[in-house]
C-alpha atoms as a PDB file:
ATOM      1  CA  UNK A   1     133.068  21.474  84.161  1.00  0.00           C
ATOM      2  CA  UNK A   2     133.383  18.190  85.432  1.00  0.00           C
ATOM      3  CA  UNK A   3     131.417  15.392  84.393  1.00  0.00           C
ATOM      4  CA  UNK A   4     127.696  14.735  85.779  1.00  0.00           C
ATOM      5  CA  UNK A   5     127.590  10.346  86.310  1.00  0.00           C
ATOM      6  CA  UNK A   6     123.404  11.022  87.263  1.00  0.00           C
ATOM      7  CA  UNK A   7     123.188  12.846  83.910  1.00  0.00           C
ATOM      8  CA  UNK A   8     124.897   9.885  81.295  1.00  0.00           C
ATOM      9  CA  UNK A   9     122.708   7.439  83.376  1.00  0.00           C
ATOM     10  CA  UNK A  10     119.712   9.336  83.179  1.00  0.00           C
ATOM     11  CA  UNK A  11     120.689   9.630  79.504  1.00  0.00           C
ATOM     12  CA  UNK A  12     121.251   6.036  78.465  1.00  0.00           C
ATOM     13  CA  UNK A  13     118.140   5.090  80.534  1.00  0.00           C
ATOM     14  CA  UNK A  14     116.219   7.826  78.299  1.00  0.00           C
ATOM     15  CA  UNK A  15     117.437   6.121  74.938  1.00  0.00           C
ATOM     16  CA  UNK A  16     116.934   2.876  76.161  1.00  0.00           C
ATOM     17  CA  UNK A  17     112.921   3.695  76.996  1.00  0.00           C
ATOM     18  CA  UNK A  18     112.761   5.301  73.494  1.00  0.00           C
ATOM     19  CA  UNK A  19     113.925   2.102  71.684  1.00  0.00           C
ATOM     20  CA  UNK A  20     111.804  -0.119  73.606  1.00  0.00           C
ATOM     21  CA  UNK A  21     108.781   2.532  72.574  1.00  0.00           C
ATOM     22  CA  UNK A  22     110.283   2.420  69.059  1.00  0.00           C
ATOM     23  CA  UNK A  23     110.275  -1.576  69.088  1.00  0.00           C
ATOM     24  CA  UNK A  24     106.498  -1.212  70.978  1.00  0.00           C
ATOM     25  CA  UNK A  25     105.437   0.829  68.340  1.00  0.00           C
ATOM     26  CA  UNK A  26     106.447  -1.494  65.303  1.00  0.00           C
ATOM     27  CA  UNK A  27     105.378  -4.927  67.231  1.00  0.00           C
ATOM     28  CA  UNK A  28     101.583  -2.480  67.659  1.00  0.00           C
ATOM     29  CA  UNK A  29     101.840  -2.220  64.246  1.00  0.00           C
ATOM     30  CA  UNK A  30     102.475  -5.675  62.929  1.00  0.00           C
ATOM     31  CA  UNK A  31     100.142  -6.891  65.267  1.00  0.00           C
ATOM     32  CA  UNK A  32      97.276  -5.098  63.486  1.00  0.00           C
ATOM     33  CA  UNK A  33      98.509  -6.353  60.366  1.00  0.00           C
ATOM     34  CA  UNK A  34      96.119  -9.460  59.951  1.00  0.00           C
ATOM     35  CA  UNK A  35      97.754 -11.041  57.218  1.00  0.00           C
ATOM     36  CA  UNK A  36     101.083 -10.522  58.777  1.00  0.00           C
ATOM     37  CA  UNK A  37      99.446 -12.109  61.990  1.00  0.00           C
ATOM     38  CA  UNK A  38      98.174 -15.115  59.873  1.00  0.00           C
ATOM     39  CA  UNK A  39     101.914 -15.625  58.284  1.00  0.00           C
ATOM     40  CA  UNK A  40     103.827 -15.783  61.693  1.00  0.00           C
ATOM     41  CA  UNK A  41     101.064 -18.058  63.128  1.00  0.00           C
ATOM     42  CA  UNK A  42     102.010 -20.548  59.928  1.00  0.00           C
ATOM     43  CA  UNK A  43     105.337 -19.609  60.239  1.00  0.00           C
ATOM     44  CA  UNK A  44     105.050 -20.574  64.432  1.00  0.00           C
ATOM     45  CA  UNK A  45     103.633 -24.251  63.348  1.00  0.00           C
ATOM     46  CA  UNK A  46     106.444 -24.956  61.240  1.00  0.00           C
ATOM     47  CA  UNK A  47     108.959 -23.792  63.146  1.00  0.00           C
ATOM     48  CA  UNK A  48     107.051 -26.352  66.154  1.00  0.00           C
ATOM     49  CA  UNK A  49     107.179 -29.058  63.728  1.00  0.00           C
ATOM     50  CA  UNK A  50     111.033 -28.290  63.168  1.00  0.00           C
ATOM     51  CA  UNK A  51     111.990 -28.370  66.726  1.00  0.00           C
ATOM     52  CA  UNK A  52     109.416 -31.122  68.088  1.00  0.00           C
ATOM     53  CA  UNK A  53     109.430 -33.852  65.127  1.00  0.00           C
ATOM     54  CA  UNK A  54     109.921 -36.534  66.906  1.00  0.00           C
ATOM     55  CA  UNK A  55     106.999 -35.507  69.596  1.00  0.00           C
ATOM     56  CA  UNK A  56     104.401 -34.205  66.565  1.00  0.00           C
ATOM     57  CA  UNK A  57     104.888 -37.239  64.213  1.00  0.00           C
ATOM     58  CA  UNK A  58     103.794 -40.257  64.631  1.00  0.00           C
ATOM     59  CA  UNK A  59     106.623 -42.782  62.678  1.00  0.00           C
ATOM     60  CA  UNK A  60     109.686 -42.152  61.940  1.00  0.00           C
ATOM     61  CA  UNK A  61     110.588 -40.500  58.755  1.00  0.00           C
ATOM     62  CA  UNK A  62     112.543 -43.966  57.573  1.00  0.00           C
ATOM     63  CA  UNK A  63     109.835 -46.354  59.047  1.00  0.00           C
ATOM     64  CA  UNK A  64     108.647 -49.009  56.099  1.00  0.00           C
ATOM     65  CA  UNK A  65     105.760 -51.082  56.208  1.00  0.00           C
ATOM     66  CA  UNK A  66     105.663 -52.584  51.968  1.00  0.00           C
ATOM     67  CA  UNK A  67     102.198 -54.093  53.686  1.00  0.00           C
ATOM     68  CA  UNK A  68     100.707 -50.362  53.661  1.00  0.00           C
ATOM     69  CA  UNK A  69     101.755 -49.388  50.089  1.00  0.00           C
ATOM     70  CA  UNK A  70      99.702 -46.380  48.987  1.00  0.00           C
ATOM     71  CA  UNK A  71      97.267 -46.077  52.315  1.00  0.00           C
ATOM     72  CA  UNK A  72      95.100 -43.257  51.432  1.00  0.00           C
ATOM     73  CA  UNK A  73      94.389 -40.458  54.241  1.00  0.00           C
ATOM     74  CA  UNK A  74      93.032 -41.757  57.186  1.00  0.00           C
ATOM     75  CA  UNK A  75      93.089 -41.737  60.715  1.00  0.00           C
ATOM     76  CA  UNK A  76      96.274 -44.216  61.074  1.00  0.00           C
ATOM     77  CA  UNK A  77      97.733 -42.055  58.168  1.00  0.00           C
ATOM     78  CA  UNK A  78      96.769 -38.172  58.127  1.00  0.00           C
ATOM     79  CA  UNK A  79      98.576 -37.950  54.837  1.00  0.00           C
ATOM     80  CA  UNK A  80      97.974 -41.494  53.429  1.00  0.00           C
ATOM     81  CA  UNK A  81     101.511 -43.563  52.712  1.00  0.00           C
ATOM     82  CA  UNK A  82     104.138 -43.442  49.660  1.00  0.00           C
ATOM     83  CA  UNK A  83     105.160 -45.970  47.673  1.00  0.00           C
ATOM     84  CA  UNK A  84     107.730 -48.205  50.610  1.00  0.00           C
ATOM     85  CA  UNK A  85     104.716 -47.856  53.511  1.00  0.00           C
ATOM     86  CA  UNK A  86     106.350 -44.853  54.406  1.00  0.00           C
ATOM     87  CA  UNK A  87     103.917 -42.028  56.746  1.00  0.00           C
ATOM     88  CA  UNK A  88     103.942 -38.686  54.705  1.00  0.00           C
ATOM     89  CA  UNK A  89     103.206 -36.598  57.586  1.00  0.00           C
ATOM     90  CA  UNK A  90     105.696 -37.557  59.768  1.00  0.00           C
ATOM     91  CA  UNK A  91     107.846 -37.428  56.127  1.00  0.00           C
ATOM     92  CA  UNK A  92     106.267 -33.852  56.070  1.00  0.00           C
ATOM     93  CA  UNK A  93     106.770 -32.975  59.315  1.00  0.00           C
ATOM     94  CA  UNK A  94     110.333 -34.123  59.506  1.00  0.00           C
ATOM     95  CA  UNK A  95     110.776 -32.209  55.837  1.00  0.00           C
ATOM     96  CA  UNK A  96     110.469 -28.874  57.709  1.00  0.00           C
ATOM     97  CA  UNK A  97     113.078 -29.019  59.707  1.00  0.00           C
ATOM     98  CA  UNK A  98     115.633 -29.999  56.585  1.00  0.00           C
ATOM     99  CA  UNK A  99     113.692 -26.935  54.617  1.00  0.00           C
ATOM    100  CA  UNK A 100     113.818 -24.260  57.490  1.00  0.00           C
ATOM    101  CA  UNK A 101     117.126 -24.705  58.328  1.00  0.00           C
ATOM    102  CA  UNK A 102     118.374 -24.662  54.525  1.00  0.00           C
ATOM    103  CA  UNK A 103     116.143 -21.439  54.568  1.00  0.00           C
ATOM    104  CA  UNK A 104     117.840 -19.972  57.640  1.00  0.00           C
ATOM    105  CA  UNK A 105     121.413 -20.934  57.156  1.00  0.00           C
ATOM    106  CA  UNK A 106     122.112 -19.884  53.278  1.00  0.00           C
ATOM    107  CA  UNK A 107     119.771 -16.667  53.959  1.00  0.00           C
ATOM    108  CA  UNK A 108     122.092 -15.873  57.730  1.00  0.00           C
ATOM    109  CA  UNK A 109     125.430 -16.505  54.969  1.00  0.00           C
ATOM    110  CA  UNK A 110     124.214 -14.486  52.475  1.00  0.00           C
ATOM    111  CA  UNK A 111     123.189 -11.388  54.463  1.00  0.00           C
ATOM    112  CA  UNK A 112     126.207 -11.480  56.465  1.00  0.00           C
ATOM    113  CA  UNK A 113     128.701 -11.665  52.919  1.00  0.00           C
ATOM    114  CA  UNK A 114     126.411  -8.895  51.208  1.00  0.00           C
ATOM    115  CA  UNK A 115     125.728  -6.905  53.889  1.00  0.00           C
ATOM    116  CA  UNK A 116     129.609  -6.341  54.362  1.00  0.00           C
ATOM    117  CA  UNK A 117     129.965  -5.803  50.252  1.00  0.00           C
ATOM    118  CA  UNK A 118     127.359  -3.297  50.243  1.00  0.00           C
ATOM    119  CA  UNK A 119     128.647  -1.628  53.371  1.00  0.00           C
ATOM    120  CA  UNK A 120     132.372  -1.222  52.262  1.00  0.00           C
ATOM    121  CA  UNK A 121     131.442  -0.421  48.522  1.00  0.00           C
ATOM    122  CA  UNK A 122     129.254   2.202  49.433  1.00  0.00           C
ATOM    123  CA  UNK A 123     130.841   3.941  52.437  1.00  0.00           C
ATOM    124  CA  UNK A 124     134.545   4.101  50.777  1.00  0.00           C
ATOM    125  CA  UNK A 125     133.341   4.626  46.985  1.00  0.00           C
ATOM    126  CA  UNK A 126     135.699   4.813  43.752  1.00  0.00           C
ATOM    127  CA  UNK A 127     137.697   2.096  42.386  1.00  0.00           C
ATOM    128  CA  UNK A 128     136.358  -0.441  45.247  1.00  0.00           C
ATOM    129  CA  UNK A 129     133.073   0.575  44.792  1.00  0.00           C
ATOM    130  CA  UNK A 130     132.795   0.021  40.770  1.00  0.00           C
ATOM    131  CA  UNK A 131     135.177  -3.396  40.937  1.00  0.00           C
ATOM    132  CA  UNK A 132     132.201  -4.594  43.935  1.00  0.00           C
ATOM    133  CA  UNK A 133     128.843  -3.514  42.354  1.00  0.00           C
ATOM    134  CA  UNK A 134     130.120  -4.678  38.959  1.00  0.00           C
ATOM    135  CA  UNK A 135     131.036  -8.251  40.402  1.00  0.00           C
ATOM    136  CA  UNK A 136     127.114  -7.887  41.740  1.00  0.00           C
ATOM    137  CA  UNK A 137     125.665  -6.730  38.523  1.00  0.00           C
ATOM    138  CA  UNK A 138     127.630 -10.137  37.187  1.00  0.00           C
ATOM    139  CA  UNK A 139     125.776 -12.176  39.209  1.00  0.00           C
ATOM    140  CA  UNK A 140     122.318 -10.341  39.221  1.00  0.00           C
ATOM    141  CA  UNK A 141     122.527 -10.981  35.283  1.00  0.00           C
ATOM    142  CA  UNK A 142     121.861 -14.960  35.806  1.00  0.00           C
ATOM    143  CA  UNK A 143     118.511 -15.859  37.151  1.00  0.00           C
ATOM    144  CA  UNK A 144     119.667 -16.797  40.667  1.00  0.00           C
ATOM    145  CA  UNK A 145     118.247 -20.693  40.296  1.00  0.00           C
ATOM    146  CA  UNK A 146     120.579 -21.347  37.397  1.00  0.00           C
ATOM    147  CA  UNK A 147     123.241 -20.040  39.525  1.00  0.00           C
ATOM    148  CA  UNK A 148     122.196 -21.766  41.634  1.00  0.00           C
ATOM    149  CA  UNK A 149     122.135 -25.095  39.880  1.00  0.00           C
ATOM    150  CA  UNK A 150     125.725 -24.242  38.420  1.00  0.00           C
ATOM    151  CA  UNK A 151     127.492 -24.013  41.834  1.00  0.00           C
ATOM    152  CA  UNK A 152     125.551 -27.144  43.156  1.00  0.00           C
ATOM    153  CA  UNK A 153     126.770 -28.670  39.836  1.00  0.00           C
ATOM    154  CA  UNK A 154     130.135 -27.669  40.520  1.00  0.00           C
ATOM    155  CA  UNK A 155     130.292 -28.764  44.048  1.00  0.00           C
ATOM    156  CA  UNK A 156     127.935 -31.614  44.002  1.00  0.00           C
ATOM    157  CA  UNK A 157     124.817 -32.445  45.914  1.00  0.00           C
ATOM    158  CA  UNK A 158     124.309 -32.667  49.661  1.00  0.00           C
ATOM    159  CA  UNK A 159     122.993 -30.232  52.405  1.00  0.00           C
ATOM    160  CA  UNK A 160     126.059 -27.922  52.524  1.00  0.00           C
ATOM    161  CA  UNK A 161     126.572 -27.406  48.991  1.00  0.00           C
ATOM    162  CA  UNK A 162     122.909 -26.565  48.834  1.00  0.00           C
ATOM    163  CA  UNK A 163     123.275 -24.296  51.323  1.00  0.00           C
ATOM    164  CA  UNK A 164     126.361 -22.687  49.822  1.00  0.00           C
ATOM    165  CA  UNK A 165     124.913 -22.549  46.345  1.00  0.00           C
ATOM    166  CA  UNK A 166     121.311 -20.473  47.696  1.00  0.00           C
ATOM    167  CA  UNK A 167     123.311 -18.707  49.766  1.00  0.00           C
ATOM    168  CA  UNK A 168     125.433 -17.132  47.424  1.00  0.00           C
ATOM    169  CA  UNK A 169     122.774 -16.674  44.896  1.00  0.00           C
ATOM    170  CA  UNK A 170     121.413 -14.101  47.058  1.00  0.00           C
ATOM    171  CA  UNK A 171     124.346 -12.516  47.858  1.00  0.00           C
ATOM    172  CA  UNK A 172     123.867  -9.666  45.594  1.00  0.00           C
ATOM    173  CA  UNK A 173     120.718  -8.196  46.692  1.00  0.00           C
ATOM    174  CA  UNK A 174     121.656  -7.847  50.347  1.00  0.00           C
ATOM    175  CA  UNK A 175     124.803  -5.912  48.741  1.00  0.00           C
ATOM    176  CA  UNK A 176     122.754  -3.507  46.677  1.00  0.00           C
ATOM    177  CA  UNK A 177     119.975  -2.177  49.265  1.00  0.00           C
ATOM    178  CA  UNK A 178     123.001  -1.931  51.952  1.00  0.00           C
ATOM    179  CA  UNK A 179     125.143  -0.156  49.641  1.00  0.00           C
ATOM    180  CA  UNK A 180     121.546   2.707  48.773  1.00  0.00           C
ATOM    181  CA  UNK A 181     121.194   2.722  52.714  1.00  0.00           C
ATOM    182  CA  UNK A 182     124.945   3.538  53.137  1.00  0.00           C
ATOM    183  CA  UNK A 183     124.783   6.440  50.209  1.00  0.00           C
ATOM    184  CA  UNK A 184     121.762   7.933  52.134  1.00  0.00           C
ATOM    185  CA  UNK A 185     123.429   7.930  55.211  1.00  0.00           C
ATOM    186  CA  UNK A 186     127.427   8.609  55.246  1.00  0.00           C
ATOM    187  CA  UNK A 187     127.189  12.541  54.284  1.00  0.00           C
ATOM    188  CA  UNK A 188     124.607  13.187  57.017  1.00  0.00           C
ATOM    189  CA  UNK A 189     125.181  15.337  60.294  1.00  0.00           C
ATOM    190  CA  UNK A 190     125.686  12.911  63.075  1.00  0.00           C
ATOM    191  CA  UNK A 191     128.560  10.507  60.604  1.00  0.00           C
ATOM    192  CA  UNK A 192     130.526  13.831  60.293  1.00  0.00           C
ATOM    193  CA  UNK A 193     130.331  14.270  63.820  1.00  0.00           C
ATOM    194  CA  UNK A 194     131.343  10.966  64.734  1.00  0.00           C
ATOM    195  CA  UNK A 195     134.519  11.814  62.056  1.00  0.00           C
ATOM    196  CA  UNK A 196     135.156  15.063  64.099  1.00  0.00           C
ATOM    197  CA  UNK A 197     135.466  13.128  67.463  1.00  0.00           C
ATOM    198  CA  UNK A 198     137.902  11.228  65.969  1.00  0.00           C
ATOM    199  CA  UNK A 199     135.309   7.557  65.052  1.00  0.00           C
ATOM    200  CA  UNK A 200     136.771   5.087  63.145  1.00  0.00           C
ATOM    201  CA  UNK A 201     135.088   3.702  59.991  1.00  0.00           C
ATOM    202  CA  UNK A 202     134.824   0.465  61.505  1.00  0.00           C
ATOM    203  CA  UNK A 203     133.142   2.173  64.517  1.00  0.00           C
ATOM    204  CA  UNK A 204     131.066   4.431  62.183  1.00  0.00           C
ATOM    205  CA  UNK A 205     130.060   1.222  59.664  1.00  0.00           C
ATOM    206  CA  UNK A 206     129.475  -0.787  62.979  1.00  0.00           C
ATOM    207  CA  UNK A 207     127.336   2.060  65.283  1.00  0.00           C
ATOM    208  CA  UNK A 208     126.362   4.729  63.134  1.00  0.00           C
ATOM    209  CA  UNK A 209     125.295   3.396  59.611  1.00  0.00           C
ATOM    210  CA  UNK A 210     124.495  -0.440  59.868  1.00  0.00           C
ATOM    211  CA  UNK A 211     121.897  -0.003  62.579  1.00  0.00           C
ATOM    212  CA  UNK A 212     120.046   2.524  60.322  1.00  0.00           C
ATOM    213  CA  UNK A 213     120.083   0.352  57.580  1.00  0.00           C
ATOM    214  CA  UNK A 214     118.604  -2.880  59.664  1.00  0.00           C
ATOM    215  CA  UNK A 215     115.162  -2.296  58.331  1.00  0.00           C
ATOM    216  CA  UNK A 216     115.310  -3.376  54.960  1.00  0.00           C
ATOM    217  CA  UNK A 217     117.649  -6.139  55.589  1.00  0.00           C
ATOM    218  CA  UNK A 218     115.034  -7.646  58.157  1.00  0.00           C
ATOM    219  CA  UNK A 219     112.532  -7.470  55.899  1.00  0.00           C
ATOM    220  CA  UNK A 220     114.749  -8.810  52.794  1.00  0.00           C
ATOM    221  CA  UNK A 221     115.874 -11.762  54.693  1.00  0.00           C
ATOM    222  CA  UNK A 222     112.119 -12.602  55.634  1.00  0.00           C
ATOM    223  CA  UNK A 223     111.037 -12.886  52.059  1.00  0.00           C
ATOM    224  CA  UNK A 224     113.998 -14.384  51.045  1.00  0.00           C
ATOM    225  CA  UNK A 225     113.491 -17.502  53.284  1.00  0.00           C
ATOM    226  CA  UNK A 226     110.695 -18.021  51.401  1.00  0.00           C
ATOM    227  CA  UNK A 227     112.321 -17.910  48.010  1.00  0.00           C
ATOM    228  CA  UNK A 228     115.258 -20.243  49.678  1.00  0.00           C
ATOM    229  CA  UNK A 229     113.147 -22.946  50.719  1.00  0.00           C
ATOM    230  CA  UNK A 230     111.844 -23.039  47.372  1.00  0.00           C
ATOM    231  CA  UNK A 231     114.955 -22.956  45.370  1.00  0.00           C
ATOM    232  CA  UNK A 232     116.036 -25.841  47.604  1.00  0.00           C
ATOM    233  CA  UNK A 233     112.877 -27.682  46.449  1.00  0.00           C
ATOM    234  CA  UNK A 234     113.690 -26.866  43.532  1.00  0.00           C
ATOM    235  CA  UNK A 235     116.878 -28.227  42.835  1.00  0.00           C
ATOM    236  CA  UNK A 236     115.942 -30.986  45.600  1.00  0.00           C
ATOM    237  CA  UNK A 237     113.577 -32.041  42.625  1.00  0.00           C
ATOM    238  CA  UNK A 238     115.625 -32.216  39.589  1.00  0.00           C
ATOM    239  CA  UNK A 239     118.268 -34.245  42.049  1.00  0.00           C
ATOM    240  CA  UNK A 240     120.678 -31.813  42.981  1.00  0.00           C
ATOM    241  CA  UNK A 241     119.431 -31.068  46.324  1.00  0.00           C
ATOM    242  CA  UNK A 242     119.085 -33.714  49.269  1.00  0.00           C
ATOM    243  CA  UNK A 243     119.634 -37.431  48.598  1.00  0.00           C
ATOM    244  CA  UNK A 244     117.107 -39.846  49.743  1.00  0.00           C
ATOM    245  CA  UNK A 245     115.443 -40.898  52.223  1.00  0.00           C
ATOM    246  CA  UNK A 246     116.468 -37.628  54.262  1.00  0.00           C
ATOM    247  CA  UNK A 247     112.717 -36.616  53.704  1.00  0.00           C
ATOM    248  CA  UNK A 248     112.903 -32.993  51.899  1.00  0.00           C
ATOM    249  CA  UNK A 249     109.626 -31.794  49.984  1.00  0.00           C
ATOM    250  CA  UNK A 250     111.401 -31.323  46.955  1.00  0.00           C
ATOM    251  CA  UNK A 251     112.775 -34.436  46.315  1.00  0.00           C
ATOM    252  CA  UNK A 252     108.902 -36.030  48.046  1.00  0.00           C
ATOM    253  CA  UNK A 253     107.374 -34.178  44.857  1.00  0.00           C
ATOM    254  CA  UNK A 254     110.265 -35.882  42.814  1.00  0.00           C
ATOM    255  CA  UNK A 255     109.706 -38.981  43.881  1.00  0.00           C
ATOM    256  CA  UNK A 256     106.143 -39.419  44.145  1.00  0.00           C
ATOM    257  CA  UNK A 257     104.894 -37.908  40.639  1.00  0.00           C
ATOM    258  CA  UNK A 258     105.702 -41.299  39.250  1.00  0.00           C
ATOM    259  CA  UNK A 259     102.084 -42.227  41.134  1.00  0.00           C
ATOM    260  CA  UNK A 260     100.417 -38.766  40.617  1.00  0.00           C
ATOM    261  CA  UNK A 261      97.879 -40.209  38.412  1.00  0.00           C
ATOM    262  CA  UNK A 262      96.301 -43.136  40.571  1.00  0.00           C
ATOM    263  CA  UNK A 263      97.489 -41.845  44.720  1.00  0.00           C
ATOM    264  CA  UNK A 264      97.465 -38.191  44.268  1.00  0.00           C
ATOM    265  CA  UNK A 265      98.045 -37.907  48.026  1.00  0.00           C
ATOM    266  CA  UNK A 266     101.722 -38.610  47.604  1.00  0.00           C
ATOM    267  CA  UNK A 267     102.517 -35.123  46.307  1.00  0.00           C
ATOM    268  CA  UNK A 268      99.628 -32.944  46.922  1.00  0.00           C
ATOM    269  CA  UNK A 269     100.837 -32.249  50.704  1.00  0.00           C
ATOM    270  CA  UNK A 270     104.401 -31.947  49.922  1.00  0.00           C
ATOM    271  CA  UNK A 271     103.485 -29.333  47.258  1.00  0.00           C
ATOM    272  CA  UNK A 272     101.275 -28.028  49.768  1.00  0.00           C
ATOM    273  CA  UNK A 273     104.095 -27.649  52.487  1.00  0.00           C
ATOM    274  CA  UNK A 274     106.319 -25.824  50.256  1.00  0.00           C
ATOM    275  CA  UNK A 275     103.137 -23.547  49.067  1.00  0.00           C
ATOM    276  CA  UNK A 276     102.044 -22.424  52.592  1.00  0.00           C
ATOM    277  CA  UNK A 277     105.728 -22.356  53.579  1.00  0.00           C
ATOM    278  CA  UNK A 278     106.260 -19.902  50.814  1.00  0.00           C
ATOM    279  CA  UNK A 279     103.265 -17.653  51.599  1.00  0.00           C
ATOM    280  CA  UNK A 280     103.337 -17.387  55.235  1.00  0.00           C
ATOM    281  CA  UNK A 281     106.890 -16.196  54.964  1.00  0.00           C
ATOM    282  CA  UNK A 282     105.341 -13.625  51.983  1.00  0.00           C
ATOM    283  CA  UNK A 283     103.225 -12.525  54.856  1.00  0.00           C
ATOM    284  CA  UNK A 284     105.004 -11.901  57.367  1.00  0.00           C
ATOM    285  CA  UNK A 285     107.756 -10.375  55.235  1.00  0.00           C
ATOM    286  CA  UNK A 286     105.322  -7.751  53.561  1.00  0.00           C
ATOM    287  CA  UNK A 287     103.873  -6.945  57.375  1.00  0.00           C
ATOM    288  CA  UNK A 288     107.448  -6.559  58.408  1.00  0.00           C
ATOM    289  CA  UNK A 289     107.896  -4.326  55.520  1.00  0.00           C
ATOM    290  CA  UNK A 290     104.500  -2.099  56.229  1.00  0.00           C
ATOM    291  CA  UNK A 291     105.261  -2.230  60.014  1.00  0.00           C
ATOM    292  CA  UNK A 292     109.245  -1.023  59.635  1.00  0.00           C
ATOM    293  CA  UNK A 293     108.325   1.874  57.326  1.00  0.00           C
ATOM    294  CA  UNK A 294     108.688   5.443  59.489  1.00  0.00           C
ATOM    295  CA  UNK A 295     106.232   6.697  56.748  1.00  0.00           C
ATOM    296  CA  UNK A 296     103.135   4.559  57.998  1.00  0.00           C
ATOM    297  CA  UNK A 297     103.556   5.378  61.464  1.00  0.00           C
ATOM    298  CA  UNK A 298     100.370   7.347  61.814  1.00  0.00           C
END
């Protein structure tokens, strides 16, 4: 019988309106979800304060004024001034887009290396499979901080070792939930028949299996942002992080609890960046998680 070009076009125009219903249906969802609503709208500011710094704050991040030591909040100085006449908010403000993009980067690394591990351990199995997970289990057995602080103390400080070390920290946990996703999946009906047509893994693993397994990984990566920025605060604070005067709120809390005592105002709003950085991501991540899961759709 020969082939029917009104019938694949009136196919892939069918799947097509089914995703975007399927996408519909999840953004409903979220969108009903007020705490998730309340994390992207914190989520939204930061992400404006990332890209529009230099239009939000009002100094420069670098800008010294040793006449204006320790201003406390005012109008001239929403956040009062550290200990060189320095503006914290425009510090702050500045400080999220160093702490996003440390967040986005390691996190992007990390899912990309484990989601590859967990998709070739657990669609080919055996020997590869043990020799993988076991290298994971290796590295899920340290806290992922202090591995984090040994790579950065291997490598040194700076922005890209930071990034490197948080990113492959996490590696591990993208590697195990892809790998339970892939197990699920690679006996079911429609891999075999891909096999019978003649698929190839790599067009199986690529088509089949990793789009099926997107939904945890989404929601993974969201709350692991959260713990990235935080780790890179972290270490940021005990000096292994950013150097100064790149303005990061880790190494703001480091330097300014020398003053916490008598200006209070020098770390209170870093801490508090960090702290509503941390729990809008939470948000959004857990509405992500309640909005993705075919079990709540009714």
């Amino acid at each position: 019988m020969p082939n029917n070009p009104g019938s694949k076009e009136s196919s892939k125009e069918s799947v097509m309106v089914s995703k975007r219903n399927q996408w519909g249906d999840i953004a409903g969802r979220l969108v009903k979800n007020q705490a998730a609503v309340v994390g992207f709208v914190i989520v939204a500011l930061f992400v404006l304060c990332a890209l529009f710094p230099r239009w939000i704050a009002p100094y420069g991040y670098d800008d010294q004024d040793l006449a204006k030591q320790f201003v406390k909040p005012c109008a001239e100085h929403l956040f009062g001034t550290d200990d060189y006449g320095r503006d914290i908010f425009s510090r702050v403000v500045y400080g999220s887009r160093i702490s996003l993009s440390i967040g986005l980067v390691s996190i992007s690394f990390s899912c990309v290396v484990g989601v590859l591990i967990g998709c070739v351990a657990g669609y080919y199995g055996n020997v590869l499979d043990n020799t993988l997970m076991r290298l994971m289990d290796i590295m899920l057995a340290m806290p992922s901080i202090l591995l984090a602080i040994a790579i950065v103390s291997a490598l040194g400080a700076g922005l890209r070792n930071l990034v490197i070390a948080i990113g492959i920290s996490t590696i591990p946990q993208y590697a195990r939930i892809v790998r339970a996703s892939v197990l699920s999946i690679k006996d079911q009906e429609f891999i075999e028949a891909a096999r019978c047509i003649g698929a190839s893994d790599w067009r199986i693993l690529m088509r089949h299996i990793l789009p099926n397994c997107m939904a945890p990984i989404i929601v993974q990566a969201t709350m692991n942002i959260a713990i990235a920025i935080l780790s890179a605060a972290s270490l940021s604070f005990i000096g292994l992080g950013i150097a100064p005067p790149t303005p990061e709120w880790g190494a703001m809390l480091s330097a300014g609890r020398a003053y916490l005592r008598n200006h209070w105002f020098i770390v209170i709003f870093p801490g508090a960046a960090i702290m509503l950085s941390v729990f809008a991501f939470n948000l959004f991540g857990d509405g992500l998680r309640d909005a993705l899961d075919p079990r709540l759709k009714s």
